[in-house]
Protein backbone atom coordinates (compact mmCIF):
# COMPACT_ATOMS: atom_id res chain seq x y z
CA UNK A 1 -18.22 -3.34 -17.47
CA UNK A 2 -15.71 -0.62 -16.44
CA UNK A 3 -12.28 -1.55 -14.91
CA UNK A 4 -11.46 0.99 -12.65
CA UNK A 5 -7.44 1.70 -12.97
CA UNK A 6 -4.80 1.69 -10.05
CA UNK A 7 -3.11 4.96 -9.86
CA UNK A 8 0.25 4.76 -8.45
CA UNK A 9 2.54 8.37 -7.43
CA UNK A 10 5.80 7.54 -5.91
CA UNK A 11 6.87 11.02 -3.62
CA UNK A 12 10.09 11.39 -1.95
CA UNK A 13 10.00 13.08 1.42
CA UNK A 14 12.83 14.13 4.19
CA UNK A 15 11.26 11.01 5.99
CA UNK A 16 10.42 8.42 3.25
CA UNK A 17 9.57 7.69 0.33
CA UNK A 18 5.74 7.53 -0.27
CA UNK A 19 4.16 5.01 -2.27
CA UNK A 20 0.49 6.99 -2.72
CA UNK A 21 -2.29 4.80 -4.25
CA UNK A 22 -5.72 5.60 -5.95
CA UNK A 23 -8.66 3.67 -7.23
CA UNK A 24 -9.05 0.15 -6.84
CA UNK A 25 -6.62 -2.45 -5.93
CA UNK A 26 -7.96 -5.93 -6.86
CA UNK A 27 -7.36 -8.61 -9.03
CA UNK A 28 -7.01 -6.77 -12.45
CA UNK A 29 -4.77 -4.54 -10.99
CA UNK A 30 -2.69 -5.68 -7.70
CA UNK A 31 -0.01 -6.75 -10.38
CA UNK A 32 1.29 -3.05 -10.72
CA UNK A 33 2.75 -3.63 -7.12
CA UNK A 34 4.97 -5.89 -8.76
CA UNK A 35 7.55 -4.03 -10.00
CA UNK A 36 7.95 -1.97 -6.54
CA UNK A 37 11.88 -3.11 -6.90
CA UNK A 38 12.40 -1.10 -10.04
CA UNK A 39 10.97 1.30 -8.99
CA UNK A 40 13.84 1.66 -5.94
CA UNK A 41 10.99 2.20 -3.36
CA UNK A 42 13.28 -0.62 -1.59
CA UNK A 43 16.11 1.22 -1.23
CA UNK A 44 14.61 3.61 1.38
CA UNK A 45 14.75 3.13 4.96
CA UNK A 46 11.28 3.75 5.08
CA UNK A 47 8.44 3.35 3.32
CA UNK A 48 5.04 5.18 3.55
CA UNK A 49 1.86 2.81 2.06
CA UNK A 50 -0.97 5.58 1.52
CA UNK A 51 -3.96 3.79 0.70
CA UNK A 52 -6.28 7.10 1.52
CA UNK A 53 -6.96 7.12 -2.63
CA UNK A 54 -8.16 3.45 -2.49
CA UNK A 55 -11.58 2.89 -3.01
CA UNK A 56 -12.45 -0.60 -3.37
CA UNK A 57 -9.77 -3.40 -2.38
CA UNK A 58 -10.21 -7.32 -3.09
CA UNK A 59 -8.53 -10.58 -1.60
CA UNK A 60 -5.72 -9.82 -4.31
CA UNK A 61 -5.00 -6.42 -3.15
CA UNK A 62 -5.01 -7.31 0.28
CA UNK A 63 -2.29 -10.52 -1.09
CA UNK A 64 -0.65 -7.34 -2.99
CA UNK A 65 0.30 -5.65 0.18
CA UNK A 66 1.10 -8.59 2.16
CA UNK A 67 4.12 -9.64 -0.78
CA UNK A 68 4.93 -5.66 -0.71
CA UNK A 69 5.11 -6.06 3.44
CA UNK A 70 7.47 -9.05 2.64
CA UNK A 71 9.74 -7.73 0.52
CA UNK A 72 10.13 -4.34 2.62
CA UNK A 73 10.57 -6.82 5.73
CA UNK A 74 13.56 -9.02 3.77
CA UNK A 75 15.14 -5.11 2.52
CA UNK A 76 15.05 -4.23 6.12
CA UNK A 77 12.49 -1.16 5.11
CA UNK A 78 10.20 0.15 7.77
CA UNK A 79 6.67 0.06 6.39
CA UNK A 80 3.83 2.12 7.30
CA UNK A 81 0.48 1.50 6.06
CA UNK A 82 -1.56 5.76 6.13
CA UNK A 83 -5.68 4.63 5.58
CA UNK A 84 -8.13 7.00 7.33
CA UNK A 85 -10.66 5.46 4.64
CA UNK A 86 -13.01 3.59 7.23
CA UNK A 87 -14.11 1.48 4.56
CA UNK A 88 -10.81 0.25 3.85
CA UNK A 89 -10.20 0.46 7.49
CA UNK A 90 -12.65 -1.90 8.26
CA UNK A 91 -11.68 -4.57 5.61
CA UNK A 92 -8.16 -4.78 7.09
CA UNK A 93 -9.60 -5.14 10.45
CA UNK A 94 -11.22 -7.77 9.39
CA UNK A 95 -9.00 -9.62 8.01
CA UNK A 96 -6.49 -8.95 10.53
CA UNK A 97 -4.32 -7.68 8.61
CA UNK A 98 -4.38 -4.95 10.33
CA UNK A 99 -2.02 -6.47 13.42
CA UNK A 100 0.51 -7.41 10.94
CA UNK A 101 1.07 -3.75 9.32
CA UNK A 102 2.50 -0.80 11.05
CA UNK A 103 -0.99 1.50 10.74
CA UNK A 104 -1.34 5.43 10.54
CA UNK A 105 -4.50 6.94 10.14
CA UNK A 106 -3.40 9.80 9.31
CA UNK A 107 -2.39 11.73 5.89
CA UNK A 108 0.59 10.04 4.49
CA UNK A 109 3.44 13.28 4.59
């Protein structure tokens, strides 16, 4: 069995700072998100979530984005969520997770 890795590129743009991720974010690998204060991303006024790259997400990546929404929420950061992956679309529709997060389907900057 392959585990499929989460890539994570951190971009700085006039507008925000852009948190891009690729692969799969699921239980071996939602921990990464973790460490998303070192990393200063919570220091921005905004913050861009591109999830474009993801291909497969779990109930622990979805948990993942919900304790990154938190945090940026108690920082006072504005968080956008960029997926114009239908797939991944689809599971945060159903979930309705998709009410809680600022959405925009289009490329993240």
């Amino acid at each position: 069995m392959s585990i499929e890795t989460l890539h994570i590129a951190v971009e700085d743009t006039s507008e925000a700072k852009v948190l891009r991720l690729s692969g799969e974010l699921d239980c071996y690998s939602s921990s990464q998100l973790s460490d998303i204060h070192s990393k200063g991303l919570l220091k921005a006024n905004r913050l861009i979530v591109d999830l474009n790259g993801i291909e497969y997400i779990d109930s622990a990546g979805l948990a993942a984005l919900v304790r990154l929404w938190v945090e940026a929420e108690e920082s006072k950061v504005a968080m956008t969520i960029s997926c114009g992956n239908p797939r991944i679309r689809r599971v945060l529709e159903i979930t309705g997770l998709i009410k809680l997060f600022q959405m925009n389907d289009q490329d993240a900057g």
